[in-house]
Each structure stands twice: as structure tokens, then as C-alpha cells.
PDB file of N, CA and C in Angstrom:
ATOM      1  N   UNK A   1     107.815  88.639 123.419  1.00  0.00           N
ATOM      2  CA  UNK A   1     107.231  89.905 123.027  1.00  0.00           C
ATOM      3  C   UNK A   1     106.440  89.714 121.743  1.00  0.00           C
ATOM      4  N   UNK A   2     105.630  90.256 121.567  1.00  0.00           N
ATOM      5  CA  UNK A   2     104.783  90.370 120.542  1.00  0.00           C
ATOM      6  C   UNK A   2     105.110  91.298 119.508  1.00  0.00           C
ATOM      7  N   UNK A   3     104.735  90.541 118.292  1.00  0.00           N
ATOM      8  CA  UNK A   3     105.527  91.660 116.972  1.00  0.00           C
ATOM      9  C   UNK A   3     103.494  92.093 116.527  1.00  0.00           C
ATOM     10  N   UNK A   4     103.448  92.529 115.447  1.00  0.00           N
ATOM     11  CA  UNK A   4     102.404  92.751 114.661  1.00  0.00           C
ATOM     12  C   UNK A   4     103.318  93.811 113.436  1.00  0.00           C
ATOM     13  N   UNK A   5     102.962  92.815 112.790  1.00  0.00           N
ATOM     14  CA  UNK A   5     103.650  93.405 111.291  1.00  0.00           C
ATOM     15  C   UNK A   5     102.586  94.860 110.855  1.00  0.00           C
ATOM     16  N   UNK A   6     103.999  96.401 110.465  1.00  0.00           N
ATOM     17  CA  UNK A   6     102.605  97.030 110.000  1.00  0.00           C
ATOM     18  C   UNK A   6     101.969  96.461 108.628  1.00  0.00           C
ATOM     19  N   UNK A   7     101.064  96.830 108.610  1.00  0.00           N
ATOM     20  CA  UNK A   7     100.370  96.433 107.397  1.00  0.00           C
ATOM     21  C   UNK A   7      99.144  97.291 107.253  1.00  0.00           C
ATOM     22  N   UNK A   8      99.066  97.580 105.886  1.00  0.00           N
ATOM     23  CA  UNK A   8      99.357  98.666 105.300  1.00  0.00           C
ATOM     24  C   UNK A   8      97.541  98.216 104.350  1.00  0.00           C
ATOM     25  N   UNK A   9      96.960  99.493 104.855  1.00  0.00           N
ATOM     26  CA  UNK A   9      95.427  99.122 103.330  1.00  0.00           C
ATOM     27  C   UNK A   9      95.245 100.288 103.107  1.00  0.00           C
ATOM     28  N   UNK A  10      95.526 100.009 101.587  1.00  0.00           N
ATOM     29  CA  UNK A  10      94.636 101.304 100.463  1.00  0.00           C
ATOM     30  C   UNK A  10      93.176 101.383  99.837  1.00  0.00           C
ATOM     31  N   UNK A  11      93.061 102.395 100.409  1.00  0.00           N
ATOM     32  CA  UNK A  11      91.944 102.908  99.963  1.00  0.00           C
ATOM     33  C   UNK A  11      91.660 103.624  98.837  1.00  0.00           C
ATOM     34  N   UNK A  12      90.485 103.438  98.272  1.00  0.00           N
ATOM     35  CA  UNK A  12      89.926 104.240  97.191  1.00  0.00           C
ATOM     36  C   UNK A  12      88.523 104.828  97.642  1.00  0.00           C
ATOM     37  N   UNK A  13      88.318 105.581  98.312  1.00  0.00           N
ATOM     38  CA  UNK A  13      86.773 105.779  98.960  1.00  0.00           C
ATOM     39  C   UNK A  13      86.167 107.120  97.879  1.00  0.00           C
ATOM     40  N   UNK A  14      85.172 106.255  97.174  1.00  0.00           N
ATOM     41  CA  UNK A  14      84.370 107.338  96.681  1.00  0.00           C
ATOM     42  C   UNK A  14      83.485 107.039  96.545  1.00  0.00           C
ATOM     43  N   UNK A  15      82.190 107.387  97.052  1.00  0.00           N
ATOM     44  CA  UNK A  15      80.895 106.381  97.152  1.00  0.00           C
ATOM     45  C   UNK A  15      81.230 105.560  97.980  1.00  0.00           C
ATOM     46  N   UNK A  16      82.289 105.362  98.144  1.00  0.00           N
ATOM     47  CA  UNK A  16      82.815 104.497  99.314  1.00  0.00           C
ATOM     48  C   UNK A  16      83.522 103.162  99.121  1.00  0.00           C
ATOM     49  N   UNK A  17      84.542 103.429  98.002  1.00  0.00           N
ATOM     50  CA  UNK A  17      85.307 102.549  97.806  1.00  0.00           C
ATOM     51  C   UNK A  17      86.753 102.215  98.351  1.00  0.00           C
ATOM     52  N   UNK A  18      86.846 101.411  99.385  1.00  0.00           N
ATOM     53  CA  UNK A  18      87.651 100.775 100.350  1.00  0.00           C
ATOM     54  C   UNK A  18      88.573  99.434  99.781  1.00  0.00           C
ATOM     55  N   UNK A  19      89.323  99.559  98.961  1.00  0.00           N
ATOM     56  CA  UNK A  19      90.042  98.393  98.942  1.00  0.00           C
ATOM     57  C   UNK A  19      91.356  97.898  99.821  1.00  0.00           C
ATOM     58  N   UNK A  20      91.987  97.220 100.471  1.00  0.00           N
ATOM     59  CA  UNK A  20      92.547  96.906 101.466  1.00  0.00           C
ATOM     60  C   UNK A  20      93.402  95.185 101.636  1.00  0.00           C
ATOM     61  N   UNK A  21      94.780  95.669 101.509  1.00  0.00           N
ATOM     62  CA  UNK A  21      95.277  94.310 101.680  1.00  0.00           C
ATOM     63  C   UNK A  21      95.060  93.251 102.215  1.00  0.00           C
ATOM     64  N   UNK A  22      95.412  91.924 102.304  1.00  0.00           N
ATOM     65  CA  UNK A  22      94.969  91.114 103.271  1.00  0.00           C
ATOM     66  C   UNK A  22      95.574  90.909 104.955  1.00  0.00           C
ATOM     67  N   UNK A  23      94.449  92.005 105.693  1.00  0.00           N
ATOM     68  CA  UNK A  23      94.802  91.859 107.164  1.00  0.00           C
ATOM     69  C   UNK A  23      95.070  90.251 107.134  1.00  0.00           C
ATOM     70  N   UNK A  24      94.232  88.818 106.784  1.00  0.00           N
ATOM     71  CA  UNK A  24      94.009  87.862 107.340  1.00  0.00           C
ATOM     72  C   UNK A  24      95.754  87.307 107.765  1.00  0.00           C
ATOM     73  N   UNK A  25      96.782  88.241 106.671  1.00  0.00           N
ATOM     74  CA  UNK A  25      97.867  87.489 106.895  1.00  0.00           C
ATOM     75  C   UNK A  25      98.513  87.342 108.610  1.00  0.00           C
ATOM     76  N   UNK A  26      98.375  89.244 108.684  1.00  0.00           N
ATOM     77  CA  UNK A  26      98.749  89.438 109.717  1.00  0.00           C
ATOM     78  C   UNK A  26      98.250  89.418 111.291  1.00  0.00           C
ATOM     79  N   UNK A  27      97.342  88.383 111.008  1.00  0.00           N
ATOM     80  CA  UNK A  27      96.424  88.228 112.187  1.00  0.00           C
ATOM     81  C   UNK A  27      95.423  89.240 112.730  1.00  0.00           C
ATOM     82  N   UNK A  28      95.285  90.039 111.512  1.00  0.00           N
ATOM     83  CA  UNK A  28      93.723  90.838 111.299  1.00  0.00           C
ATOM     84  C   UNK A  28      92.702  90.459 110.341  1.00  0.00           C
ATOM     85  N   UNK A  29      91.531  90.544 110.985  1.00  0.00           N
ATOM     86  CA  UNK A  29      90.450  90.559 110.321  1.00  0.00           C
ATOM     87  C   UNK A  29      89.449  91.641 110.211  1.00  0.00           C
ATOM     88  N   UNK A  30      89.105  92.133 108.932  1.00  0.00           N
ATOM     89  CA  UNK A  30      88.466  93.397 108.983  1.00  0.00           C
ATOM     90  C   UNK A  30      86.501  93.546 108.344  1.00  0.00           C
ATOM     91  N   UNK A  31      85.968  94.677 109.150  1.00  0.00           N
ATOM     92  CA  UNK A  31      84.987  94.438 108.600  1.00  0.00           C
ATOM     93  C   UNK A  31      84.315  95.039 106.991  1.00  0.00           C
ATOM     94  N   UNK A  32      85.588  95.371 106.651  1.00  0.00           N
ATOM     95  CA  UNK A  32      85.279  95.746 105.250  1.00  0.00           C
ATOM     96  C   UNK A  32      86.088  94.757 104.134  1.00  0.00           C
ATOM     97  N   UNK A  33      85.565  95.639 102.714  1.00  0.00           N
ATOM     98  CA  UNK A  33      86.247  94.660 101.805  1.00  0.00           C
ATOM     99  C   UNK A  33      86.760  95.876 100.506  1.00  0.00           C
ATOM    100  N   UNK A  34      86.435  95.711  99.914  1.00  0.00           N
ATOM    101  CA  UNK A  34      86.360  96.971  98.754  1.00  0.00           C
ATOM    102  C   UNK A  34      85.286  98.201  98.840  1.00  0.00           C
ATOM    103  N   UNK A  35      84.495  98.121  99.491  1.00  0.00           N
ATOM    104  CA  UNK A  35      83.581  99.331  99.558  1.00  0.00           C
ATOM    105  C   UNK A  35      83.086  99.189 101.138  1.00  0.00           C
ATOM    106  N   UNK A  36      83.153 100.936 101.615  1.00  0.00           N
ATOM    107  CA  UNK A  36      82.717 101.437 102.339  1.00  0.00           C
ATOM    108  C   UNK A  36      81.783 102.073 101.952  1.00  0.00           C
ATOM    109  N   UNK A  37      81.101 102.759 103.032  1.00  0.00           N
ATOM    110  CA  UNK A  37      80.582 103.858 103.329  1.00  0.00           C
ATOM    111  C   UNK A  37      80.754 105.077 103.705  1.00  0.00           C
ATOM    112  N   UNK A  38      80.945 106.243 103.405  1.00  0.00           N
ATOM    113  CA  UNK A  38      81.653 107.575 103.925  1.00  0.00           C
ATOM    114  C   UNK A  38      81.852 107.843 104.887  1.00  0.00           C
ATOM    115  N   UNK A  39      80.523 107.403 106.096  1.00  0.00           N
ATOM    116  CA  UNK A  39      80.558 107.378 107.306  1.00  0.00           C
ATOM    117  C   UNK A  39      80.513 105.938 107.857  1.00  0.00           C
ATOM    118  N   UNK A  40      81.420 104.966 107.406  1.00  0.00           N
ATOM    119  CA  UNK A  40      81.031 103.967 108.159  1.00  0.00           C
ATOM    120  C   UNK A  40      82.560 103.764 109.240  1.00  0.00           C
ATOM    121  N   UNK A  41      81.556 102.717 110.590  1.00  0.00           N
ATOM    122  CA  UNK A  41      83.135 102.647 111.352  1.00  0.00           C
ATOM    123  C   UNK A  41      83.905 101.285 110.608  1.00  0.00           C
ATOM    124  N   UNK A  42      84.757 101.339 111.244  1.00  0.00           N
ATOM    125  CA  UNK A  42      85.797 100.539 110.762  1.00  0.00           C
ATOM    126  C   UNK A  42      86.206  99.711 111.940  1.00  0.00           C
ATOM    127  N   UNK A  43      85.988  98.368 111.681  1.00  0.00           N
ATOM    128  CA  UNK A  43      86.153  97.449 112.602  1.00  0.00           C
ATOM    129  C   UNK A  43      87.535  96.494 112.622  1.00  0.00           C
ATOM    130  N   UNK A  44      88.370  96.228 113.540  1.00  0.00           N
ATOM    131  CA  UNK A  44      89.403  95.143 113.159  1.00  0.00           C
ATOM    132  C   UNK A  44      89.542  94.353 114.429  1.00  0.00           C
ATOM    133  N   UNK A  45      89.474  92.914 113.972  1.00  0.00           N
ATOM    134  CA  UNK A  45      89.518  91.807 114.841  1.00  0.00           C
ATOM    135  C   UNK A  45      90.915  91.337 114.413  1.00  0.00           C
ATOM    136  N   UNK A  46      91.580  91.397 116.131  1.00  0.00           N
ATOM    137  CA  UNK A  46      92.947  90.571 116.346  1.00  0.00           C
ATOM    138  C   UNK A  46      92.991  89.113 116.526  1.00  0.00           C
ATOM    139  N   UNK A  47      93.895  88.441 116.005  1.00  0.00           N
ATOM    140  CA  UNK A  47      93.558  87.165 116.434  1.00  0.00           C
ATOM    141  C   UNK A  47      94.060  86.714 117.598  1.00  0.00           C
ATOM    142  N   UNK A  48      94.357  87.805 118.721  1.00  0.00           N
ATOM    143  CA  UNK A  48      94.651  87.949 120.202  1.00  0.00           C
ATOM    144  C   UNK A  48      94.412  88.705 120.741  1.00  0.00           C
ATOM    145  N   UNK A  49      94.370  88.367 122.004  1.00  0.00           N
ATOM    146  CA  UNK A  49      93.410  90.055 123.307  1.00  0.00           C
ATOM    147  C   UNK A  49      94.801  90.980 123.052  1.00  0.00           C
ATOM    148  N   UNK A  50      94.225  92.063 123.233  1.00  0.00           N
ATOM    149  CA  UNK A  50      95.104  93.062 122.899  1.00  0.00           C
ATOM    150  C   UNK A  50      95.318  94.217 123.774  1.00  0.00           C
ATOM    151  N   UNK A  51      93.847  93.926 124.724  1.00  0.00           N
ATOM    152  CA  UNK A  51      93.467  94.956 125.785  1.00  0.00           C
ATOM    153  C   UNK A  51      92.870  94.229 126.932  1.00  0.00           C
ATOM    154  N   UNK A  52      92.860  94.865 127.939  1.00  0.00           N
ATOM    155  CA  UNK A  52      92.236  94.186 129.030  1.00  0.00           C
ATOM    156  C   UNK A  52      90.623  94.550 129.378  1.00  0.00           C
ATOM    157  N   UNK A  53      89.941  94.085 129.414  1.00  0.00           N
ATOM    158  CA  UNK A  53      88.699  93.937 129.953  1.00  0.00           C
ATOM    159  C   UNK A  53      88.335  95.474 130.651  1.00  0.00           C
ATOM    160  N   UNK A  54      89.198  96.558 131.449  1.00  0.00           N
ATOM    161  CA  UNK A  54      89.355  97.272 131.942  1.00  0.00           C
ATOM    162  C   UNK A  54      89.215  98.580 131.128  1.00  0.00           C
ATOM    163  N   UNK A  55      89.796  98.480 129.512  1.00  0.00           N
ATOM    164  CA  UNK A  55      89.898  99.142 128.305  1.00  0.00           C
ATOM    165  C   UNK A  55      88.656  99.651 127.958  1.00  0.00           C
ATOM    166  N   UNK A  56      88.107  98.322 127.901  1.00  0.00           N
ATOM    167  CA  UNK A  56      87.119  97.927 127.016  1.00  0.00           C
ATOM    168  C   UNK A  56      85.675  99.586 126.966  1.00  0.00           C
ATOM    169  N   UNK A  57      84.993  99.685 125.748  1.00  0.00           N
ATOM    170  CA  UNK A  57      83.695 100.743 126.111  1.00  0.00           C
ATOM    171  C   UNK A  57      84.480 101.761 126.126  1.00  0.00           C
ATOM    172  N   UNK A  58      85.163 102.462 125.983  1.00  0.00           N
ATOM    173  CA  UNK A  58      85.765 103.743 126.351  1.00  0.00           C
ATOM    174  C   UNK A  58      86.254 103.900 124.591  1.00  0.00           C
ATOM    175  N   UNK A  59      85.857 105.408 124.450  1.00  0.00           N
ATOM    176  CA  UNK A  59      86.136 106.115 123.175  1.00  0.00           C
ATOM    177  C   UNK A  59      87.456 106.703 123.695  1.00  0.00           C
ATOM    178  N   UNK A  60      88.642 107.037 123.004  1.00  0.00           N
ATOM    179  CA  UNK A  60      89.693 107.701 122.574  1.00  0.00           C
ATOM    180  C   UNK A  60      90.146 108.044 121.132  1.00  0.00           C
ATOM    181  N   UNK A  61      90.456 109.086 121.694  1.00  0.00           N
ATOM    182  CA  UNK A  61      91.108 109.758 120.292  1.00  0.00           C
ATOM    183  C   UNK A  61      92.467 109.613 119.951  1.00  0.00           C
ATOM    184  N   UNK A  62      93.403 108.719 121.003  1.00  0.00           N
ATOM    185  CA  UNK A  62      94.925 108.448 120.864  1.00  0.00           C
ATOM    186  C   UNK A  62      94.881 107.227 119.446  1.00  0.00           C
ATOM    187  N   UNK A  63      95.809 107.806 118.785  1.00  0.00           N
ATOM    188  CA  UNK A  63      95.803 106.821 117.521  1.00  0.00           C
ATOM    189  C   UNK A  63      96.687 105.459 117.705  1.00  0.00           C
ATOM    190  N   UNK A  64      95.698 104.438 117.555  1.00  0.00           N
ATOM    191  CA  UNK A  64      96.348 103.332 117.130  1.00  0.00           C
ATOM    192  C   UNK A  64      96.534 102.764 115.659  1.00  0.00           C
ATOM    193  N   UNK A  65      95.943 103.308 114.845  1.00  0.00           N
ATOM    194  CA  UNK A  65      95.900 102.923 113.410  1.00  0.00           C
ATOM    195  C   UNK A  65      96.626 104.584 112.546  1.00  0.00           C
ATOM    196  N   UNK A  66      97.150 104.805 111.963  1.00  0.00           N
ATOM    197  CA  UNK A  66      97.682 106.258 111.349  1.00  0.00           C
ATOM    198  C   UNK A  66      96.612 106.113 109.842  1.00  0.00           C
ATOM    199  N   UNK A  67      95.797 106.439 109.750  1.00  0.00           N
ATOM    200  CA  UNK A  67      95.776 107.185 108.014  1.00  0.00           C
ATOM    201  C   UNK A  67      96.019 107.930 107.340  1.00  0.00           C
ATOM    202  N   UNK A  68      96.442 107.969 105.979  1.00  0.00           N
ATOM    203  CA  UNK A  68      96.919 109.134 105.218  1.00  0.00           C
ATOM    204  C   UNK A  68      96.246 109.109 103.837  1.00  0.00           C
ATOM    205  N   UNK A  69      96.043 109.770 103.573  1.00  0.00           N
ATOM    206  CA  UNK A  69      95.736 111.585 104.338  1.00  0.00           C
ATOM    207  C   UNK A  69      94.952 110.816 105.582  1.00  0.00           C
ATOM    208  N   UNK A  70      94.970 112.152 106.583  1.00  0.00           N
ATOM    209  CA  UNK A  70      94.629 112.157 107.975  1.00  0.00           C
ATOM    210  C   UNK A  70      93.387 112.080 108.060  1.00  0.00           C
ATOM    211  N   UNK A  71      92.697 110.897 108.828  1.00  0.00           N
ATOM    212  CA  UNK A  71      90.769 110.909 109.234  1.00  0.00           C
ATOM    213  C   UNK A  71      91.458 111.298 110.571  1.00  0.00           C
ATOM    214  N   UNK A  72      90.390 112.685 111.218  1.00  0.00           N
ATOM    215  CA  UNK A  72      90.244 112.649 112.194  1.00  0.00           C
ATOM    216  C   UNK A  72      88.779 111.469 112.840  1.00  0.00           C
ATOM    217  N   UNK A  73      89.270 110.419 114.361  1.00  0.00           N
ATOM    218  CA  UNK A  73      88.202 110.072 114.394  1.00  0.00           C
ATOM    219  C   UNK A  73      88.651 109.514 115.835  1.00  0.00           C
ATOM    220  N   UNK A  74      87.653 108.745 116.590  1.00  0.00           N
ATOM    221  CA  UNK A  74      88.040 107.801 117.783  1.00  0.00           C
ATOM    222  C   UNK A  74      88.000 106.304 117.463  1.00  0.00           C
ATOM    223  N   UNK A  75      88.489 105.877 118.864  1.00  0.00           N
ATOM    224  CA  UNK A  75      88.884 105.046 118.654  1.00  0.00           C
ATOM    225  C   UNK A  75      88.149 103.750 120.195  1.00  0.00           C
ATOM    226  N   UNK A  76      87.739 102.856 120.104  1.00  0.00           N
ATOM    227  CA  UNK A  76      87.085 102.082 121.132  1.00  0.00           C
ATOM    228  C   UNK A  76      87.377 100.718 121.551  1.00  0.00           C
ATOM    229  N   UNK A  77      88.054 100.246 122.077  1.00  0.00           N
ATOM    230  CA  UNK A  77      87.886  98.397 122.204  1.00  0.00           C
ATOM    231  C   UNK A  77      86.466  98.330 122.617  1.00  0.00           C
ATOM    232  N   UNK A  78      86.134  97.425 121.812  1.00  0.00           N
ATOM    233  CA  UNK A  78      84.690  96.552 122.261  1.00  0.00           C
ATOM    234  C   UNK A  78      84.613  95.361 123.207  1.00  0.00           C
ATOM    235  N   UNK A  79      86.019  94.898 122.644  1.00  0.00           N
ATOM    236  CA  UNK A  79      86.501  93.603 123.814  1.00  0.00           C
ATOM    237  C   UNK A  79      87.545  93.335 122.946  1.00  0.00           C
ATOM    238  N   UNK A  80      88.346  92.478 123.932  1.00  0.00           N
ATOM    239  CA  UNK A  80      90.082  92.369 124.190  1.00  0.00           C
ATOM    240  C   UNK A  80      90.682  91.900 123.043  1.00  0.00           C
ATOM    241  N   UNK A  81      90.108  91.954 121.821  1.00  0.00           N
ATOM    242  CA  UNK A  81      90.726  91.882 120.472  1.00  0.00           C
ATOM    243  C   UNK A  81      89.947  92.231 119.640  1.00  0.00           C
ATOM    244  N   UNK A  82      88.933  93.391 119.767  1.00  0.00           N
ATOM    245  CA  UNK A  82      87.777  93.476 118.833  1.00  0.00           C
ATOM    246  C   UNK A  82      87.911  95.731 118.920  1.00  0.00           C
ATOM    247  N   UNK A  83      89.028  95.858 117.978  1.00  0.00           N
ATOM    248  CA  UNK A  83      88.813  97.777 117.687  1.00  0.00           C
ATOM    249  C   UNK A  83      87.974  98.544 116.575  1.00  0.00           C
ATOM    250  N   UNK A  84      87.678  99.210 117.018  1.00  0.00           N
ATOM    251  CA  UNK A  84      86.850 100.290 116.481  1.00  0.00           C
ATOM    252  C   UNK A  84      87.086 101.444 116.091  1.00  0.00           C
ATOM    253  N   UNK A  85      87.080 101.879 114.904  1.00  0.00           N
ATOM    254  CA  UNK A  85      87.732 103.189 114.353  1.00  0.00           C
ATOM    255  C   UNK A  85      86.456 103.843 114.192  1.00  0.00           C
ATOM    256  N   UNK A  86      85.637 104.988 114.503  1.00  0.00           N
ATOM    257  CA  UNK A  86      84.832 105.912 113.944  1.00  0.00           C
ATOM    258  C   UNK A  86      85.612 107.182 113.472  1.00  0.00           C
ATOM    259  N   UNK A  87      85.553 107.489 112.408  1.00  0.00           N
ATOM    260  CA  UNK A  87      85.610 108.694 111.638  1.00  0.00           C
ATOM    261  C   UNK A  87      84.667 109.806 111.830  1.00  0.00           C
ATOM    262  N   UNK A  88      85.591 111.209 112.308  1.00  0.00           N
ATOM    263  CA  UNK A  88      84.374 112.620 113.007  1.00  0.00           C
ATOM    264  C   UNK A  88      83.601 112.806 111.879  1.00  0.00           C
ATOM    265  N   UNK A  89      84.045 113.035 110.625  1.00  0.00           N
ATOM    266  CA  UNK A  89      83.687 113.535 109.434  1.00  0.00           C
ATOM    267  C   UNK A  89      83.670 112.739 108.466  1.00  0.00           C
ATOM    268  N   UNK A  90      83.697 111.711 108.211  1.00  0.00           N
ATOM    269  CA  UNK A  90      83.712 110.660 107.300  1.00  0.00           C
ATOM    270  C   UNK A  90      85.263 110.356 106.255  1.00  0.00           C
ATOM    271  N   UNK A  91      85.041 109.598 105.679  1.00  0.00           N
ATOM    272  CA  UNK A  91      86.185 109.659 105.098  1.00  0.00           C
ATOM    273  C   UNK A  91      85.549 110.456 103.261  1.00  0.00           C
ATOM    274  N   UNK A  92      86.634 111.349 102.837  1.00  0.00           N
ATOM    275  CA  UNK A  92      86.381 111.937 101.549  1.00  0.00           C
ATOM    276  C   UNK A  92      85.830 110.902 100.288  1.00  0.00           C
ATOM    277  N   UNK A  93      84.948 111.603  99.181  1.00  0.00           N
ATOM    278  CA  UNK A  93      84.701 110.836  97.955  1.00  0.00           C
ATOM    279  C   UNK A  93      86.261 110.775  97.484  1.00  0.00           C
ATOM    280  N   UNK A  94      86.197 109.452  96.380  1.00  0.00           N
ATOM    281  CA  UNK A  94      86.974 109.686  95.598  1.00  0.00           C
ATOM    282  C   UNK A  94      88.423 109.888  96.115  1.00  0.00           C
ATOM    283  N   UNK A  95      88.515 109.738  97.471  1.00  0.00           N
ATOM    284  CA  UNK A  95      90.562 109.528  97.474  1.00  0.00           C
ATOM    285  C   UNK A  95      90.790 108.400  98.191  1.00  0.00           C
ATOM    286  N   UNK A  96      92.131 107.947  98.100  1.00  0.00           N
ATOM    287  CA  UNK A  96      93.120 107.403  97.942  1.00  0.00           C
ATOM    288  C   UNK A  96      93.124 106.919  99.422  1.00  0.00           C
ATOM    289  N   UNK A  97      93.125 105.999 100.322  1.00  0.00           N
ATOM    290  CA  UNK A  97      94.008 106.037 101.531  1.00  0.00           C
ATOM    291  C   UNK A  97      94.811 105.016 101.668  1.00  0.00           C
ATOM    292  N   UNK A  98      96.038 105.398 102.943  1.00  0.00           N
ATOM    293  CA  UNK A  98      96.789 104.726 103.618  1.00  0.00           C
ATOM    294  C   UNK A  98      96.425 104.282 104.863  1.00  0.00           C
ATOM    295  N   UNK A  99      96.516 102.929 105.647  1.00  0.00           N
ATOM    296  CA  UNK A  99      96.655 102.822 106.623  1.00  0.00           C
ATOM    297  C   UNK A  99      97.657 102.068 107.523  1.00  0.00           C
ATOM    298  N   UNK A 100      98.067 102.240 108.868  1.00  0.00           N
ATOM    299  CA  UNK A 100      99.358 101.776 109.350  1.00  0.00           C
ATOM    300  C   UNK A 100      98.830 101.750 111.002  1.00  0.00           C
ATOM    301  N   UNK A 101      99.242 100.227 111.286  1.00  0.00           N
ATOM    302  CA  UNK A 101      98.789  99.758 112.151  1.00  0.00           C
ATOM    303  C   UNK A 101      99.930 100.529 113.411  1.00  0.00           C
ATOM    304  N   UNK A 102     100.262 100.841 114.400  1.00  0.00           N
ATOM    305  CA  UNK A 102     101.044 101.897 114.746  1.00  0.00           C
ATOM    306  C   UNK A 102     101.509 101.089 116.099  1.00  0.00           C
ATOM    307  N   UNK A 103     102.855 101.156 116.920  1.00  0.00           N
ATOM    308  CA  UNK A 103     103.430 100.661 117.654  1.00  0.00           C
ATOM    309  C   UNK A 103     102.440 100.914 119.116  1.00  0.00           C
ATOM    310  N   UNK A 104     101.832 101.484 119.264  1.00  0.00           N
ATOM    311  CA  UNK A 104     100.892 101.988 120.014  1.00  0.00           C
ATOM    312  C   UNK A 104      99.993 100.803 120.373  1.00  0.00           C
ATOM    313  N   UNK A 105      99.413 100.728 119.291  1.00  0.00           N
ATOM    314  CA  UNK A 105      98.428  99.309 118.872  1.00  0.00           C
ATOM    315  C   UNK A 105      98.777  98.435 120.945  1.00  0.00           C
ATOM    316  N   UNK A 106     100.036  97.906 120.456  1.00  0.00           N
ATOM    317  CA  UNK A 106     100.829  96.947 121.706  1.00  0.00           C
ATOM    318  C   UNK A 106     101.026  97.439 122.971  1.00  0.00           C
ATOM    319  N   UNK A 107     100.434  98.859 123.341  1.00  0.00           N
ATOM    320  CA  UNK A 107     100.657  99.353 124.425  1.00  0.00           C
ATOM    321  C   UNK A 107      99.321  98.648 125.132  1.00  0.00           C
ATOM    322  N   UNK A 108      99.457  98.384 126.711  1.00  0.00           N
ATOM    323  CA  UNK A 108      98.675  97.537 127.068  1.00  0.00           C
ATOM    324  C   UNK A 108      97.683  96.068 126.850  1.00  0.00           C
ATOM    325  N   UNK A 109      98.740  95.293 125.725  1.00  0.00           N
ATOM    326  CA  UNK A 109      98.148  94.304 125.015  1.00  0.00           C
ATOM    327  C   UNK A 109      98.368  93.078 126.008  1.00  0.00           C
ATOM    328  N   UNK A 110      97.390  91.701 126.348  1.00  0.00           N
ATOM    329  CA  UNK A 110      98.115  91.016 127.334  1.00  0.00           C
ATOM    330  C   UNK A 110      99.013  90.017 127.370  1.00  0.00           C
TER     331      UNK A 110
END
């Protein structure tokens, strides 16, 4: 069975400041670093397929990642270890976030 440790990135987004632990430990790779963009998506590469080919292209709104405070946004595989977070409304200036990779994540992983 497959574990994936949660792991956990804080944010500071104002102007779009994104700072964020190191996914690389936990066999994520992300496409940010310390700064975002308000509206930018949020990309994370697994270092294993996670979804099947079948997944893939399709927007959902079922959460695999939790943030706090709450982004409403969707969610997409691009391909079988490559997710996509878009945010409806961007994420706020100036706060704080949490994120938590969520048991969900492993539902249909191969």
C-alpha cells in the first residue's frame, strides 16, 4: 500500500507570496517557490502515477489537497502524476496559508 506523508505548505500570499515546505522530500514536486500569483494554478508533480489515463482532462471540484483558510477551486490530472489546483477566486493579498495533501489524494492511484 502506498503511504504519502501529509505535508504541509505555508503560505504568505500577498502580491503573491507563496512560501512552502519542501514537497521534494515527500515525493512532490511543485510549480511554485516563494511567490505566486493571486490567480495562479498550482501545479504538483508525484514521483508516481497516481491516476489512470482514464482520469486524466477532467476538472473536479472533490478536494484532494485541503487549504486553510479555504480556496474554493478545481481540481484536474493532466497525466498520471501531474495535478492541478485552479483557484475560482484567487487566493487573498497578504494571508497566511495552509496546505494538506488529503487521504483522497490515493483514491484511484495505480
Amino acid at each position: 500500500m502506498r503511504t504519502i506523508l501529509a505535508v504541509l505548505i505555508v503560505a504568505a500570499v500577498g502580491g503573491g507570496l507563496f512560501a512552502c515546505s519542501s514537497f521534494d522530500d515527500g515525493g512532490v514536486v511543485v510549480n511554485f517557490e516563494e511567490t505566486v500569483q493571486l490567480r495562479q494554478n498550482l501545479m504538483f508533480t508525484f514521483d508516481e502515477a497516481m491516476r489512470p489515463d482514464s482520469s486524466l482532462n477532467i476538472w473536479d471540484t472533490t478536494s484532494v489537497i485541503s487549504f486553510t483558510p479555504h480556496v474554493a477551486g478545481k481540481f484536474k490530472w493532466i497525466s498520471p502524476n501531474q495535478l492541478v489546483f485552479s483557484p475560482s477566486l484567487g487566493f487573498a493579498p497578504a494571508t497566511s496559508y495552509t496546505a494538506e495533501l488529503l487521504p483522497e489524494l490515493l483514491q484511484g492511484a495505480e
